[in-house]
N, C-alpha and C. Protein backbone atom coordinates (compact mmCIF):
# COMPACT_ATOMS: atom_id res chain seq x y z
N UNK A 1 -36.33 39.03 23.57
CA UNK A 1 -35.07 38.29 23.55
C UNK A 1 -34.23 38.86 22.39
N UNK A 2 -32.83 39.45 22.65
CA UNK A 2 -32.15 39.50 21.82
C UNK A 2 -31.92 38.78 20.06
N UNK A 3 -31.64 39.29 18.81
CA UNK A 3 -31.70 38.53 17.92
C UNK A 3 -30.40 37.71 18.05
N UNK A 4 -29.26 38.08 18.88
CA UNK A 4 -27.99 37.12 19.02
C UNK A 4 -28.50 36.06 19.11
N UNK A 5 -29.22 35.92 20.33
CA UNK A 5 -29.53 34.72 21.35
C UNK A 5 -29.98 33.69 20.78
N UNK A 6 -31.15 34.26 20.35
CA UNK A 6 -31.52 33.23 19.05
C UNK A 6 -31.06 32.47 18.21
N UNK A 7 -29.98 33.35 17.31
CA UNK A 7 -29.26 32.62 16.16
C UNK A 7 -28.12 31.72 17.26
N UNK A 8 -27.66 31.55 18.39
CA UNK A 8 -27.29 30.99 18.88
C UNK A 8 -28.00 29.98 19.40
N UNK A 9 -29.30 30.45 19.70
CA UNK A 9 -29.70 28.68 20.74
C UNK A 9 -29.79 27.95 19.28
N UNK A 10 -30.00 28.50 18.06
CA UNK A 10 -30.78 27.73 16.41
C UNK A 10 -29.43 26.94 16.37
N UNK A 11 -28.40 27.48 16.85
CA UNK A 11 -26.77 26.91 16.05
C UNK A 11 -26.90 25.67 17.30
N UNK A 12 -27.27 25.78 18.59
CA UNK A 12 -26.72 24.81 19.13
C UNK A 12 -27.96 23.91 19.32
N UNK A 13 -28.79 23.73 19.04
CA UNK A 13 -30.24 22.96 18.32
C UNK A 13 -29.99 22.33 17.01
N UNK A 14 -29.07 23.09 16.17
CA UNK A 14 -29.02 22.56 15.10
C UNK A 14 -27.74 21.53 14.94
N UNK A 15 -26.96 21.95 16.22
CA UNK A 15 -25.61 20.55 15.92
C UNK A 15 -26.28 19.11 16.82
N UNK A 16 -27.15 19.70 18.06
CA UNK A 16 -27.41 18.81 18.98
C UNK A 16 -28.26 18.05 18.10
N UNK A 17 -29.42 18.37 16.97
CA UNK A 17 -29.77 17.51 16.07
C UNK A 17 -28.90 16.42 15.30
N UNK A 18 -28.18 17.11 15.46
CA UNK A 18 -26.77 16.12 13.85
C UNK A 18 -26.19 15.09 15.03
N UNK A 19 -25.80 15.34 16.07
CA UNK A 19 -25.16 14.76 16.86
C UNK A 19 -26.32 13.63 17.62
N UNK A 20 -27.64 14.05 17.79
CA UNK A 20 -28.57 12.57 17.96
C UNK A 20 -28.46 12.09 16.61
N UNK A 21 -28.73 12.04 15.41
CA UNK A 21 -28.66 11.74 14.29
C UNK A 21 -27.83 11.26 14.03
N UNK A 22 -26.43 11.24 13.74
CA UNK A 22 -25.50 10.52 13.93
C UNK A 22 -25.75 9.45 14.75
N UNK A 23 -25.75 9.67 16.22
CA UNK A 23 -25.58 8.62 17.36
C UNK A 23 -26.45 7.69 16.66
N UNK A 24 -27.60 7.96 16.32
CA UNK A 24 -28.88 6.98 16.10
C UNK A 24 -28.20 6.23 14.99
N UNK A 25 -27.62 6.77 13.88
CA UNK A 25 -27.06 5.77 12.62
C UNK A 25 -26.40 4.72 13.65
N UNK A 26 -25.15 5.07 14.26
CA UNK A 26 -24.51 4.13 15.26
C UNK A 26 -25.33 3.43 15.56
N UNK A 27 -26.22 3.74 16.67
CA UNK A 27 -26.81 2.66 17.48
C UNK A 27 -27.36 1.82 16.80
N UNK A 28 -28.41 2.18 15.63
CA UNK A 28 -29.14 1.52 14.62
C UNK A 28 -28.15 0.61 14.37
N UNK A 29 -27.66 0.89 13.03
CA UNK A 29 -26.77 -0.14 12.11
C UNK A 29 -25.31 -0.69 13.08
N UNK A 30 -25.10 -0.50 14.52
CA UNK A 30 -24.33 -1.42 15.32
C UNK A 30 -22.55 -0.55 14.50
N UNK A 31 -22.53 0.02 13.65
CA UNK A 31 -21.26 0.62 13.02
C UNK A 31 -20.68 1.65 12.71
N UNK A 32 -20.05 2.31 12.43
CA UNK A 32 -19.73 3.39 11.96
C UNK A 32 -20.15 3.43 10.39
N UNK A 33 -20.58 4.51 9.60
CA UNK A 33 -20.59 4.78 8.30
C UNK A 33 -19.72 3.98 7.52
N UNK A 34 -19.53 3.37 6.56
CA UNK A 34 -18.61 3.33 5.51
C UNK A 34 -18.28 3.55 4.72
N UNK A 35 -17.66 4.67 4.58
CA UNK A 35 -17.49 6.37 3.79
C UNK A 35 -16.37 6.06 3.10
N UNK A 36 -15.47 4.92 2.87
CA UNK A 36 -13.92 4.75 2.60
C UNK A 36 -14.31 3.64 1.21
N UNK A 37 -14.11 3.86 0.38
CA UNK A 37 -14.12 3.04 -1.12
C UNK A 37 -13.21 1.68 -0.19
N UNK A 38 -12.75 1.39 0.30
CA UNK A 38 -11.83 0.12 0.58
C UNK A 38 -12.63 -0.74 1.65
N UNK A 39 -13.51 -0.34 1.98
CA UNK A 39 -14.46 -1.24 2.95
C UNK A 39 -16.02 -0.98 2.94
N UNK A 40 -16.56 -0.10 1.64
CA UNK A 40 -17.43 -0.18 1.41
C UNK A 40 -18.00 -0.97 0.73
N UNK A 41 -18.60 -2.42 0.63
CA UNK A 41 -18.60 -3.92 -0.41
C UNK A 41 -19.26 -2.91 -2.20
N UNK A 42 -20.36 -2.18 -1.45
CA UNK A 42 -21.48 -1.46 -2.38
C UNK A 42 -20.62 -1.01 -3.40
N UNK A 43 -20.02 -0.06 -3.10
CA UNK A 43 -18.98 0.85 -3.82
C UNK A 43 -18.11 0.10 -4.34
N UNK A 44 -17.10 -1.23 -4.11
CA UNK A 44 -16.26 -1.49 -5.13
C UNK A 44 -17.35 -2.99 -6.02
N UNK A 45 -18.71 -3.38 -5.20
CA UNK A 45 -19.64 -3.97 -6.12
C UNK A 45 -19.61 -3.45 -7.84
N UNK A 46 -20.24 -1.28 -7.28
CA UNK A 46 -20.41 -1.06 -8.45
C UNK A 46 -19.14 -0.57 -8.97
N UNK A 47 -17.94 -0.74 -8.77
CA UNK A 47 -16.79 -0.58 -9.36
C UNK A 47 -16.12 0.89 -9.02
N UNK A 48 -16.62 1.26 -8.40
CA UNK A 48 -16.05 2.91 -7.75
C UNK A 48 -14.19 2.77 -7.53
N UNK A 49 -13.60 3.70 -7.97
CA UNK A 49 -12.32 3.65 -7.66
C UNK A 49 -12.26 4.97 -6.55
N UNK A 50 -10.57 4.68 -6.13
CA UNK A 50 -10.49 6.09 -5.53
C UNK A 50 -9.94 6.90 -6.96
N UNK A 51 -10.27 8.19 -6.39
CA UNK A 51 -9.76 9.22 -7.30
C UNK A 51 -8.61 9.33 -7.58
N UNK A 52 -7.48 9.14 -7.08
CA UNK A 52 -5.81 8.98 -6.65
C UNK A 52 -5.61 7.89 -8.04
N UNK A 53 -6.23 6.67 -7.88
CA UNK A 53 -5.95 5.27 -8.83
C UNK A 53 -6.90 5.68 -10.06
N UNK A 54 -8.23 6.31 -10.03
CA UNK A 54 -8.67 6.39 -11.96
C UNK A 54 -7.34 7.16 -12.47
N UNK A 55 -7.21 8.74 -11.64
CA UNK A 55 -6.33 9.57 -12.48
C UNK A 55 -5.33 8.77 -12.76
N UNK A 56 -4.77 8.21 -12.41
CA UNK A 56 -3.22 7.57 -12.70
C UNK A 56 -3.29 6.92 -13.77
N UNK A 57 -4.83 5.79 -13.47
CA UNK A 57 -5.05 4.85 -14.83
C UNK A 57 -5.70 5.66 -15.97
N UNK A 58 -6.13 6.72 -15.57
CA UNK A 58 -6.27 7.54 -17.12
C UNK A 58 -5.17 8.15 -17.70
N UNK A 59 -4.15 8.68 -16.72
CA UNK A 59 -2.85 9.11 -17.43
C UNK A 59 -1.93 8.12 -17.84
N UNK A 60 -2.41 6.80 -17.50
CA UNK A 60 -1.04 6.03 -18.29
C UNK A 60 0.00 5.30 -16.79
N UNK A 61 -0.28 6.25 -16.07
CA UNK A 61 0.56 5.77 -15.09
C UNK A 61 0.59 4.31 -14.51
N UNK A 62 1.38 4.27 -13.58
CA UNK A 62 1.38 3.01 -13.12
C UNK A 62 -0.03 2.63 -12.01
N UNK A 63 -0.58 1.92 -11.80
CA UNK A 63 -1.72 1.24 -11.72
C UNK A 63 -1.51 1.12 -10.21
N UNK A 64 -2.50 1.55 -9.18
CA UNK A 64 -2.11 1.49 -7.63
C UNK A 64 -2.21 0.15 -7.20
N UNK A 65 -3.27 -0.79 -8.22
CA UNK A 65 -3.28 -2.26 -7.56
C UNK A 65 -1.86 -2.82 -7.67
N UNK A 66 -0.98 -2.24 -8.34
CA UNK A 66 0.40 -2.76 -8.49
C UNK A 66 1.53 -2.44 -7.37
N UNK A 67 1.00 -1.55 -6.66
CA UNK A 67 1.31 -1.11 -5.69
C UNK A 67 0.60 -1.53 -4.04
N UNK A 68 -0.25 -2.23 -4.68
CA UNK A 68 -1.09 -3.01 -2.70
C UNK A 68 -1.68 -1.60 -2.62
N UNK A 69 -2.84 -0.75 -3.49
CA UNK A 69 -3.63 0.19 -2.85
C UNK A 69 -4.59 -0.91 -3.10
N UNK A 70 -5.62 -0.48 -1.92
CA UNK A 70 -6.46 -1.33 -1.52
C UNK A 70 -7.72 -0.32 -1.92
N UNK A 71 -8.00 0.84 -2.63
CA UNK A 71 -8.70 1.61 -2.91
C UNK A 71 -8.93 2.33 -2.01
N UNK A 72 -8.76 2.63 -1.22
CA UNK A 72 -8.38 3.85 -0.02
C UNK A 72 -7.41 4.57 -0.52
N UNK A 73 -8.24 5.98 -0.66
CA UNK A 73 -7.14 7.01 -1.38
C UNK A 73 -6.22 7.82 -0.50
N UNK A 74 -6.28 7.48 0.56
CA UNK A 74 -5.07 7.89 1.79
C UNK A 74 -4.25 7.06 1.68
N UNK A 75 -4.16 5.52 1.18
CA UNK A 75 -3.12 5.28 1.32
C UNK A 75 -2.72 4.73 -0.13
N UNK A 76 -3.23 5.45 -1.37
CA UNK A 76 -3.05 5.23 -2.68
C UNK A 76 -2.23 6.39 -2.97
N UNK A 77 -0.78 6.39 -2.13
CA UNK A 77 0.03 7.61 -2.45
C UNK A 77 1.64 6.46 -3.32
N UNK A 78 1.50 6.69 -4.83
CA UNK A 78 1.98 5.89 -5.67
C UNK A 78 3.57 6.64 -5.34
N UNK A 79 4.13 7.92 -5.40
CA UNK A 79 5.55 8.19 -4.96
C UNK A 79 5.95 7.55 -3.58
N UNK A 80 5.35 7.76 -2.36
CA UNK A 80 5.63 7.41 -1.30
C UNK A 80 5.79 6.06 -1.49
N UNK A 81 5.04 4.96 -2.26
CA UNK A 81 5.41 3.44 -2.00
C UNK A 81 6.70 3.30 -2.91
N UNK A 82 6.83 4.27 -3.96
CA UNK A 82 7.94 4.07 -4.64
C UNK A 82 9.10 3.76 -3.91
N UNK A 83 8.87 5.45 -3.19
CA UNK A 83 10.38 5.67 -2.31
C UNK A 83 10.67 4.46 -1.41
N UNK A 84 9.47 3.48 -0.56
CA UNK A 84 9.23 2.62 0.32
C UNK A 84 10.05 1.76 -0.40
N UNK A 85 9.96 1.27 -1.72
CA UNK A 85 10.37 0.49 -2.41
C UNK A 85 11.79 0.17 -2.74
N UNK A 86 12.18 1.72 -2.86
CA UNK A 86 13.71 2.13 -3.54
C UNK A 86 14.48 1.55 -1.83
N UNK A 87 14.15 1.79 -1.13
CA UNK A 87 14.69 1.80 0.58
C UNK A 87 14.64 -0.21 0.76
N UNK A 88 13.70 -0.02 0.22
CA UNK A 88 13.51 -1.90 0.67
C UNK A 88 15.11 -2.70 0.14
N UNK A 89 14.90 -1.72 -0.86
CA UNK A 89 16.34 -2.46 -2.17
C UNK A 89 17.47 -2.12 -1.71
């Protein structure tokens, strides 16, 4: 058998693994992962921020809870609510 063939059936053995593996987390725990600091309980338990809101609060800046970030750093974008803000007015 060719050495292509091989490193190909290994690549598609090796996603069809990840992809039962996955499914099984699903089926198991009834959910999807909770990979997002804003709906993970664990993560804001032990106080985890997003990265977007420490930097800001280490530079001084303005603070995303002041802004309704909910610790989800997709939507902890502090100019964009500005501008949202300036438009509201």
């Amino acid at each position: 058998m060719p050495s292509w063939l091989i490193v190909i059936l290994c690549a598609i053995g090796a996603v069809a693994l990840f992809v039962v593996g996955m499914s099984l987390t699903i089926m198991v725990k009834g959910h999807f992962i909770e990979s997002e600091i804003s709906t993970n309980r664990n993560m804001q338990r032990l106080g985890i921020k997003c990265a977007v809101q420490e930097s800001r609060e280490d530079s001084g800046q303005v603070d995303c809870a002041e802004i309704g970030c909910s610790g989800n750093c997709s939507a902890c974008d502090i100019e964009e609510a500005e501008k949202e803000k300036i438009h509201k007015e």
